[in-house]
C-alpha atoms as a PDB file:
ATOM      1  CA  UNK A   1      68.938 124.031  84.467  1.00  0.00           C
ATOM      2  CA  UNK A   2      70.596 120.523  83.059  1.00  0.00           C
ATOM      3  CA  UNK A   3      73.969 122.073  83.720  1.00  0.00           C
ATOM      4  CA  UNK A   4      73.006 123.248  86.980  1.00  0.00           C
ATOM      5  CA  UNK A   5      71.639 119.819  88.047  1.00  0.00           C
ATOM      6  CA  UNK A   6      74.710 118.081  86.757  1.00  0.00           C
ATOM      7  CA  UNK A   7      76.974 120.569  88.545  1.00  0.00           C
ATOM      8  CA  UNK A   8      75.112 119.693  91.700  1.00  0.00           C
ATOM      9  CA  UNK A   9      74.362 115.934  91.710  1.00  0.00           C
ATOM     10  CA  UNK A  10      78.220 114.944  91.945  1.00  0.00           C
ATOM     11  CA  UNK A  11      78.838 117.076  95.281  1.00  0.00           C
ATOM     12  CA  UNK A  12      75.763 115.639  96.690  1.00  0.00           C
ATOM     13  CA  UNK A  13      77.246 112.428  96.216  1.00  0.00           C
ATOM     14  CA  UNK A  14      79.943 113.596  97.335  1.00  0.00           C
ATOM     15  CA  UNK A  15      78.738 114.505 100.425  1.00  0.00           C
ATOM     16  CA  UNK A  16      76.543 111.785 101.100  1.00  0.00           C
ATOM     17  CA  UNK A  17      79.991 109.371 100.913  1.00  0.00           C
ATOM     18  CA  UNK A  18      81.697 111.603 104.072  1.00  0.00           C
ATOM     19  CA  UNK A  19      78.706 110.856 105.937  1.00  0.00           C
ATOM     20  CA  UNK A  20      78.640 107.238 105.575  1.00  0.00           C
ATOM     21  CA  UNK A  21      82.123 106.661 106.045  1.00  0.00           C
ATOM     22  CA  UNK A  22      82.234 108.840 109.129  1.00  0.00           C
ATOM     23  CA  UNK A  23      79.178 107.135 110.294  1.00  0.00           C
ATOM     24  CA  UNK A  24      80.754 103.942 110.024  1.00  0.00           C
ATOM     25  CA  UNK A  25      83.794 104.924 112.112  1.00  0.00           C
ATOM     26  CA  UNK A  26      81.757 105.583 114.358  1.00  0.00           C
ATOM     27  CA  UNK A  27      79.163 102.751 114.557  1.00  0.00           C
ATOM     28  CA  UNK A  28      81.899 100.564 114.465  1.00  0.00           C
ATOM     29  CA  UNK A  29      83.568 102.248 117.480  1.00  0.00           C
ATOM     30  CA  UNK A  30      80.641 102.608 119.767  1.00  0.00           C
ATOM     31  CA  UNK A  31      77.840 100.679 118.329  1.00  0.00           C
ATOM     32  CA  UNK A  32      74.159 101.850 117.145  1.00  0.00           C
ATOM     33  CA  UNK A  33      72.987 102.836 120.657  1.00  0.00           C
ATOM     34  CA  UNK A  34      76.147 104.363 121.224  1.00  0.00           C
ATOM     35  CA  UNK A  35      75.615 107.046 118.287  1.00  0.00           C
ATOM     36  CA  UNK A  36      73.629 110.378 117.407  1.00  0.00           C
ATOM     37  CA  UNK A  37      73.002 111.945 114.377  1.00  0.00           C
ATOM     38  CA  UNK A  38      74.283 115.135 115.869  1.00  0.00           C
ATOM     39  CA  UNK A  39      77.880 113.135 116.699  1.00  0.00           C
ATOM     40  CA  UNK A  40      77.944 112.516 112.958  1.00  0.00           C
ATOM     41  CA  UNK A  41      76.959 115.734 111.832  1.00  0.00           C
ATOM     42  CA  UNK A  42      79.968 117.041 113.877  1.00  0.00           C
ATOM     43  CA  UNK A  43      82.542 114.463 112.565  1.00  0.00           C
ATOM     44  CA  UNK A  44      81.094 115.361 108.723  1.00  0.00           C
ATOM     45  CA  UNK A  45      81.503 118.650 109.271  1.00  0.00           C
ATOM     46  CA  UNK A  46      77.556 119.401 108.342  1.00  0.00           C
ATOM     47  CA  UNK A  47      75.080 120.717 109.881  1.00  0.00           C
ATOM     48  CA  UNK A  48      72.264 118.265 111.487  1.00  0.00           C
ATOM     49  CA  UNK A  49      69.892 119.818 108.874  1.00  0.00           C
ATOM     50  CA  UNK A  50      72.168 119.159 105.835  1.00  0.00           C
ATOM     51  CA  UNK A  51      72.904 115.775 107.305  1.00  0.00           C
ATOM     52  CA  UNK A  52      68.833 114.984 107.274  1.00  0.00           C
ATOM     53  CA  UNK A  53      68.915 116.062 103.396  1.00  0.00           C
ATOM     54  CA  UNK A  54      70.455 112.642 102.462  1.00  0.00           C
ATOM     55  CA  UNK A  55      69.189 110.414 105.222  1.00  0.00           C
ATOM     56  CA  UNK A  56      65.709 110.431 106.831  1.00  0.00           C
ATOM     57  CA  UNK A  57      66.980 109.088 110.237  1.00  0.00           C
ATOM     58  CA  UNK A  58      69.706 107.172 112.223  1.00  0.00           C
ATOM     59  CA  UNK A  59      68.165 103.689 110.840  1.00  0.00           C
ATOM     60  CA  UNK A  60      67.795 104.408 107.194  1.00  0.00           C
ATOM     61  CA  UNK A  61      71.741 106.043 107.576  1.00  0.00           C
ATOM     62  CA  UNK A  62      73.264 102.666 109.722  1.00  0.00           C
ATOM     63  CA  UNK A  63      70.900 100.416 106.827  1.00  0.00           C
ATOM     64  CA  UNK A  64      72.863 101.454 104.125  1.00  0.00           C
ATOM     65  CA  UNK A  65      76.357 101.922 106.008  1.00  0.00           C
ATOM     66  CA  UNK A  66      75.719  98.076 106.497  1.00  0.00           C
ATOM     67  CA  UNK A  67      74.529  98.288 102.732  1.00  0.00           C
ATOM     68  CA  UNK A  68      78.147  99.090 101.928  1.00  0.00           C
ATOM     69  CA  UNK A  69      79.481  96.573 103.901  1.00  0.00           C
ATOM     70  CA  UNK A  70      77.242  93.805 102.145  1.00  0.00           C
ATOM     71  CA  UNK A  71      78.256  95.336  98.572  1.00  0.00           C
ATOM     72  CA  UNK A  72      81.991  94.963  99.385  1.00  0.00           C
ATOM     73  CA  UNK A  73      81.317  91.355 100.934  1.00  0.00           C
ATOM     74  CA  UNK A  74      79.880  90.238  97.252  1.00  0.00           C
ATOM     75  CA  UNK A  75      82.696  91.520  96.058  1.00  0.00           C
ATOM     76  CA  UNK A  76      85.160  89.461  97.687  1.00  0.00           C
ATOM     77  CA  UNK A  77      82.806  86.376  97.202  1.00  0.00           C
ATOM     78  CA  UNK A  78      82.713  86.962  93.882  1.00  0.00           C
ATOM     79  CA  UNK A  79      86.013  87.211  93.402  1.00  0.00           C
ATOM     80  CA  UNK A  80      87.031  84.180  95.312  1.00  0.00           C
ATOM     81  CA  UNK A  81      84.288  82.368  93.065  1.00  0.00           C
ATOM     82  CA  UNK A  82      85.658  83.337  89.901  1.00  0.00           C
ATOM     83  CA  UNK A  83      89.026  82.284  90.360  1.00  0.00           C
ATOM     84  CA  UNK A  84      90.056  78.849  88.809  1.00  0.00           C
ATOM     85  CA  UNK A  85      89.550  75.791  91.410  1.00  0.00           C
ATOM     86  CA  UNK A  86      87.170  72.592  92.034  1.00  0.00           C
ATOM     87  CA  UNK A  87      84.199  73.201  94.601  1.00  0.00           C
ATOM     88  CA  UNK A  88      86.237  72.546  97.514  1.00  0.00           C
ATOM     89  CA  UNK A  89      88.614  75.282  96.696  1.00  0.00           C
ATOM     90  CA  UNK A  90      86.154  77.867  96.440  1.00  0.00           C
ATOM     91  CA  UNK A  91      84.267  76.769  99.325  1.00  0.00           C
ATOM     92  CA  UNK A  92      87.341  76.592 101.522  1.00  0.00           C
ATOM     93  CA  UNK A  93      88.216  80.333 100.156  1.00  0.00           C
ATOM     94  CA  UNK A  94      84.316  81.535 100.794  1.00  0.00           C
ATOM     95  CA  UNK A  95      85.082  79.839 104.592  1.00  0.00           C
ATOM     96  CA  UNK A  96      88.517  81.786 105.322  1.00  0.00           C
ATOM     97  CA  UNK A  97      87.173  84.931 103.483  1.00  0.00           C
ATOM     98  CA  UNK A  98      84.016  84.662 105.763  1.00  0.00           C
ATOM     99  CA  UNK A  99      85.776  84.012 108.879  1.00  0.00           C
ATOM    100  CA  UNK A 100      88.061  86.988 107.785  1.00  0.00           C
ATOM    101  CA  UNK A 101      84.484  89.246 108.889  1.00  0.00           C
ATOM    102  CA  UNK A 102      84.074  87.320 112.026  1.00  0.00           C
ATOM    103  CA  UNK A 103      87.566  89.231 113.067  1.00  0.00           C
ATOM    104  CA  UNK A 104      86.781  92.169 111.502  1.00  0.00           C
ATOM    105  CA  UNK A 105      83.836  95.556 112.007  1.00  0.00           C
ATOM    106  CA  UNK A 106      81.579  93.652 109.589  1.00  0.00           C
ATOM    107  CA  UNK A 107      80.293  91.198 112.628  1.00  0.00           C
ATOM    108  CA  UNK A 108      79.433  93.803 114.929  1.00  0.00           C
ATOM    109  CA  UNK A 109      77.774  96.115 112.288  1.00  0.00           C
ATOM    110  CA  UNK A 110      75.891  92.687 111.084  1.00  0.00           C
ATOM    111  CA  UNK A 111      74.743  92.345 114.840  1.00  0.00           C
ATOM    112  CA  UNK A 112      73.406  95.654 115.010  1.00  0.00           C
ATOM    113  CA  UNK A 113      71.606  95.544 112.378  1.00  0.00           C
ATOM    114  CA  UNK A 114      69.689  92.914 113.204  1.00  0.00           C
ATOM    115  CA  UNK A 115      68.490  94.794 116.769  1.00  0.00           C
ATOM    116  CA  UNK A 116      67.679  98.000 115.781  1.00  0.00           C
ATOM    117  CA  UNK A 117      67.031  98.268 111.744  1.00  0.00           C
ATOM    118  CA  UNK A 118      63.629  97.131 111.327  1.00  0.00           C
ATOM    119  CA  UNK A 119      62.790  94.305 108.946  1.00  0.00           C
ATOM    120  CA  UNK A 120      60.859  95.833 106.557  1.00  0.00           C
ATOM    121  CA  UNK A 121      63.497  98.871 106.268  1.00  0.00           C
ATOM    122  CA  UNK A 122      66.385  95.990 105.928  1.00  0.00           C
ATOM    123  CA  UNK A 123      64.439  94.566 103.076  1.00  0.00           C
ATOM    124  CA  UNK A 124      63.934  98.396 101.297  1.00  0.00           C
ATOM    125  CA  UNK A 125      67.865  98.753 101.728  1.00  0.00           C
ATOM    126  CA  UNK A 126      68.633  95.320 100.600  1.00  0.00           C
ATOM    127  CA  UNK A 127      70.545  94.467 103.478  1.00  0.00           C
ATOM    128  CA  UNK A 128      69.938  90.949 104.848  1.00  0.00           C
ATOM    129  CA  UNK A 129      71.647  87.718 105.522  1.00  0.00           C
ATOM    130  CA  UNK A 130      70.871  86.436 101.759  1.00  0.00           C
ATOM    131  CA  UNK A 131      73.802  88.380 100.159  1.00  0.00           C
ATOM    132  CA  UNK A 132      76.310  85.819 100.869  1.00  0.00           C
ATOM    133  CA  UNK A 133      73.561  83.062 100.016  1.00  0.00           C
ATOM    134  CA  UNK A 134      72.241  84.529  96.521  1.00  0.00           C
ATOM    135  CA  UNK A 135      75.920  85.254  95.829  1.00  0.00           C
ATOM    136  CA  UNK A 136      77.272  81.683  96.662  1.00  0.00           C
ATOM    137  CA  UNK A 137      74.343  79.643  95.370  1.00  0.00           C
ATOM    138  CA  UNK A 138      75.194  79.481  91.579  1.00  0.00           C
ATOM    139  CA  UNK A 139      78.359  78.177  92.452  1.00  0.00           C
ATOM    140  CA  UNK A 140      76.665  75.303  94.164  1.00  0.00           C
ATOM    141  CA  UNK A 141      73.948  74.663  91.327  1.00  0.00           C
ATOM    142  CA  UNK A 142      77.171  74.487  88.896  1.00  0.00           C
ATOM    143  CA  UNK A 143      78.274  71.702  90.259  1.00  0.00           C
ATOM    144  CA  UNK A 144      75.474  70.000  90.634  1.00  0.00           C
ATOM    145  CA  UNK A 145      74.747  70.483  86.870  1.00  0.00           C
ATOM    146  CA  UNK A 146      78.390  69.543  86.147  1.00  0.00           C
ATOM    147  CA  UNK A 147      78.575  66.558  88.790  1.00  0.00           C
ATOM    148  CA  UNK A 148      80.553  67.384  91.190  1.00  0.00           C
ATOM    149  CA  UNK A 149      77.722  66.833  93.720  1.00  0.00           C
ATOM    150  CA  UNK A 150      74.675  64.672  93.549  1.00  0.00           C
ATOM    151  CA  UNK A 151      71.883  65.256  90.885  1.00  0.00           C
ATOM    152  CA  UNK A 152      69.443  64.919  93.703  1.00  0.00           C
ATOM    153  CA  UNK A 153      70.305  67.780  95.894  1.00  0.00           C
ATOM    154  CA  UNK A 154      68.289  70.873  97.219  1.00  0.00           C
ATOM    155  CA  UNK A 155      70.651  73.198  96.101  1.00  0.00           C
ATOM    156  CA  UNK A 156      69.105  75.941  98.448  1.00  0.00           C
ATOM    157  CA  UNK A 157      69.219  73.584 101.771  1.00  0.00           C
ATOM    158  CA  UNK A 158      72.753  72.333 100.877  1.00  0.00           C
ATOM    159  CA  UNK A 159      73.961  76.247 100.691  1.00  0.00           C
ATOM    160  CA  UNK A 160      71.715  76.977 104.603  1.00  0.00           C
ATOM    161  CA  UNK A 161      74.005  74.294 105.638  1.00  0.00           C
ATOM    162  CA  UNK A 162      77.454  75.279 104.462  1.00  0.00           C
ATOM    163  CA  UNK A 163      76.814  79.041 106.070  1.00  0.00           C
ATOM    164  CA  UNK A 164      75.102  77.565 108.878  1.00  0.00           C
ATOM    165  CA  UNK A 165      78.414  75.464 109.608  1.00  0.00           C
ATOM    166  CA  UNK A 166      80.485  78.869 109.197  1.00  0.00           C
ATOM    167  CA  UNK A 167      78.266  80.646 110.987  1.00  0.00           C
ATOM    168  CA  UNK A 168      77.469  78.123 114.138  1.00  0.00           C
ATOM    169  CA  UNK A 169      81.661  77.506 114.252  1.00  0.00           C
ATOM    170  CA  UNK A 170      81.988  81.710 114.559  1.00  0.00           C
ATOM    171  CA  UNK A 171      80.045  82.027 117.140  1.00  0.00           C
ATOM    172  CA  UNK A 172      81.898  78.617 118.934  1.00  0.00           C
ATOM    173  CA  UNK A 173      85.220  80.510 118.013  1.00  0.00           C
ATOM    174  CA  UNK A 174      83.660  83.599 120.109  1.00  0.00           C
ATOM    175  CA  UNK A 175      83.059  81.837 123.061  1.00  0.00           C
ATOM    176  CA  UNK A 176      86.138  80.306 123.312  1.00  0.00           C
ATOM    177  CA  UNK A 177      87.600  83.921 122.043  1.00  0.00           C
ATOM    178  CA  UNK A 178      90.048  81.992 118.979  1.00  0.00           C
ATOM    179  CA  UNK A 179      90.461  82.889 115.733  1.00  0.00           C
ATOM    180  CA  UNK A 180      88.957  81.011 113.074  1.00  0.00           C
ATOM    181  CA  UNK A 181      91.546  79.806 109.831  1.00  0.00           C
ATOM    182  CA  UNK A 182      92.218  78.180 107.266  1.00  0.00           C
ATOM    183  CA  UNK A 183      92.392  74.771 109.122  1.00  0.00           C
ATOM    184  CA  UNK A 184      88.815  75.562 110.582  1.00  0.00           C
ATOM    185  CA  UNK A 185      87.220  76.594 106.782  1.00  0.00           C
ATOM    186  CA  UNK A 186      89.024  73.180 105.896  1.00  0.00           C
ATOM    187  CA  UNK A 187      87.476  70.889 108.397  1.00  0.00           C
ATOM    188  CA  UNK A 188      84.088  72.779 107.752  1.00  0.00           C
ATOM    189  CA  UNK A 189      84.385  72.121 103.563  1.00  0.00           C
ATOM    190  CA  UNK A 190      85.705  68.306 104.242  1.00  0.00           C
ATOM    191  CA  UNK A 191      82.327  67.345 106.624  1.00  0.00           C
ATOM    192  CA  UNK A 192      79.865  69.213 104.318  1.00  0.00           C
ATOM    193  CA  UNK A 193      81.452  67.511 100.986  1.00  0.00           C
ATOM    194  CA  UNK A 194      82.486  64.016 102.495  1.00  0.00           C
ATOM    195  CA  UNK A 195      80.258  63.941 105.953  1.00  0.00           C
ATOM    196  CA  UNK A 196      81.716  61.990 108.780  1.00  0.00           C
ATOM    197  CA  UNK A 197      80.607  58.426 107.976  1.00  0.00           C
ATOM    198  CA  UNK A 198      83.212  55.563 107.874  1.00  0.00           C
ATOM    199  CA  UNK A 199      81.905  55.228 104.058  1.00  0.00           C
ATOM    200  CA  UNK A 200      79.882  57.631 102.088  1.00  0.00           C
ATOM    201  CA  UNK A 201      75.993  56.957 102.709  1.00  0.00           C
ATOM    202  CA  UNK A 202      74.108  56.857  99.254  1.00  0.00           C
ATOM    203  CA  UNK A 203      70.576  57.453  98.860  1.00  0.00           C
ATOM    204  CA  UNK A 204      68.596  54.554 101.221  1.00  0.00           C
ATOM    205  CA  UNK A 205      71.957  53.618 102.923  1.00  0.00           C
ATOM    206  CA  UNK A 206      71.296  53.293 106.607  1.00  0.00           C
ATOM    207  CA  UNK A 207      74.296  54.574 109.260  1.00  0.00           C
ATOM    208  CA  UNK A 208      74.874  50.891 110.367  1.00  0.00           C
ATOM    209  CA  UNK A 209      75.509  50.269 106.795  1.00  0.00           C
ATOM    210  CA  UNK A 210      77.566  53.184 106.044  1.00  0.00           C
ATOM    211  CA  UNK A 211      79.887  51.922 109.235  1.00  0.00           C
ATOM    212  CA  UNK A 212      79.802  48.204 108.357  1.00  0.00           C
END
């Protein structure tokens, strides 16, 4: 029965890889709404029933296509983190590699996530917005332990506002239909480090004393 079982498990895996990358072709092509499970099915080659053997419906299937996405996003955080470079570096290389998604399928699968996976099966998957946050946050704690930024920091607000800048200029760069760079992810880094006083405001310092 073990060998039987072993024999099995890797085509099952097997399988349940077509499915999710054919399922992201097309999700990414014509969006959740735009998608049945019987249009997958047919580009997987399986039958509907099989195709309900490794996912219980169309939500719990586009959660962990987005799952994938999220995985591979860590990934090139990670990467970008572990290279050799002062804070600025790395949070100019988190900037381009995020606005690198804003170009790219992983902002429209992102969006429909949010509309039509429920919250409590997001949370089951693991797929939510704190990926890039839990994966960029040590990086900021670092340097507040090696003093590179101040001692007196909330290291969780100060990361809501660096992807909060990234995220408000995306949408900006939408509406205006540009693409976001590396002169963008520059300017973004250089305000959240240095701000855009005259002189740096300290702890206490009042604006009319920062511009004095």
């Amino acid at each position: 029965m073990a060998t039987i079982a072993a024999a099995i498990a890797p085509a099952a895996n097997e399988g349940r890889d077509r499915v999710l990358r054919h399922a992201r072709d097309l999700f990414v092509e014509r969006g959740y709404d735009g998608v049945s499970m019987q249009q997958i099915a047919v580009a997987t080659g399986m039958t509907k029933a099989a195709l309900y053997y490794h996912f219980r419906d169309k939500e719990e299937l586009f959660g962990q296509v987005v799952r994938r996405e999220l995985d591979r996003a860590k990934l090139v955080l990670g990467g970008v983190l572990e290279q050799e470079g002062s804070l600025r570096d790395h949070l100019e290389g988190v900037a381009v590699a995020s606005f690198g998604w804003f170009r790219s399928d992983f902002g429209r699968l992102m969006g429909d996530l949010k509309h039509h996976v429920s919250e409590a099966r997001r949370q089951a998957i693991g797929c939510d917005s704190r990926v890039p946050f839990d994966t960029v946050r040590p990086r900021f704690a670092r340097a507040v332990a090696e003093g590179e930024l101040r001692a007196d920091l909330d290291v969780d607000l100060v990361v809501s506002l660096f992807f909060g800048l990234l995220w408000s200029q995306m949408q900006q760069a939408r509406l205006d239909e540009a693409a976001p760079g590396e002169e963008l992810a520059s300017a973004v880094v250089e305000v959240l480090l240095c701000g855009i006083a005259a002189r740096p405001c300290g702890p206490g310092a009042t604006a009319a004393s920062a511009t004095s």
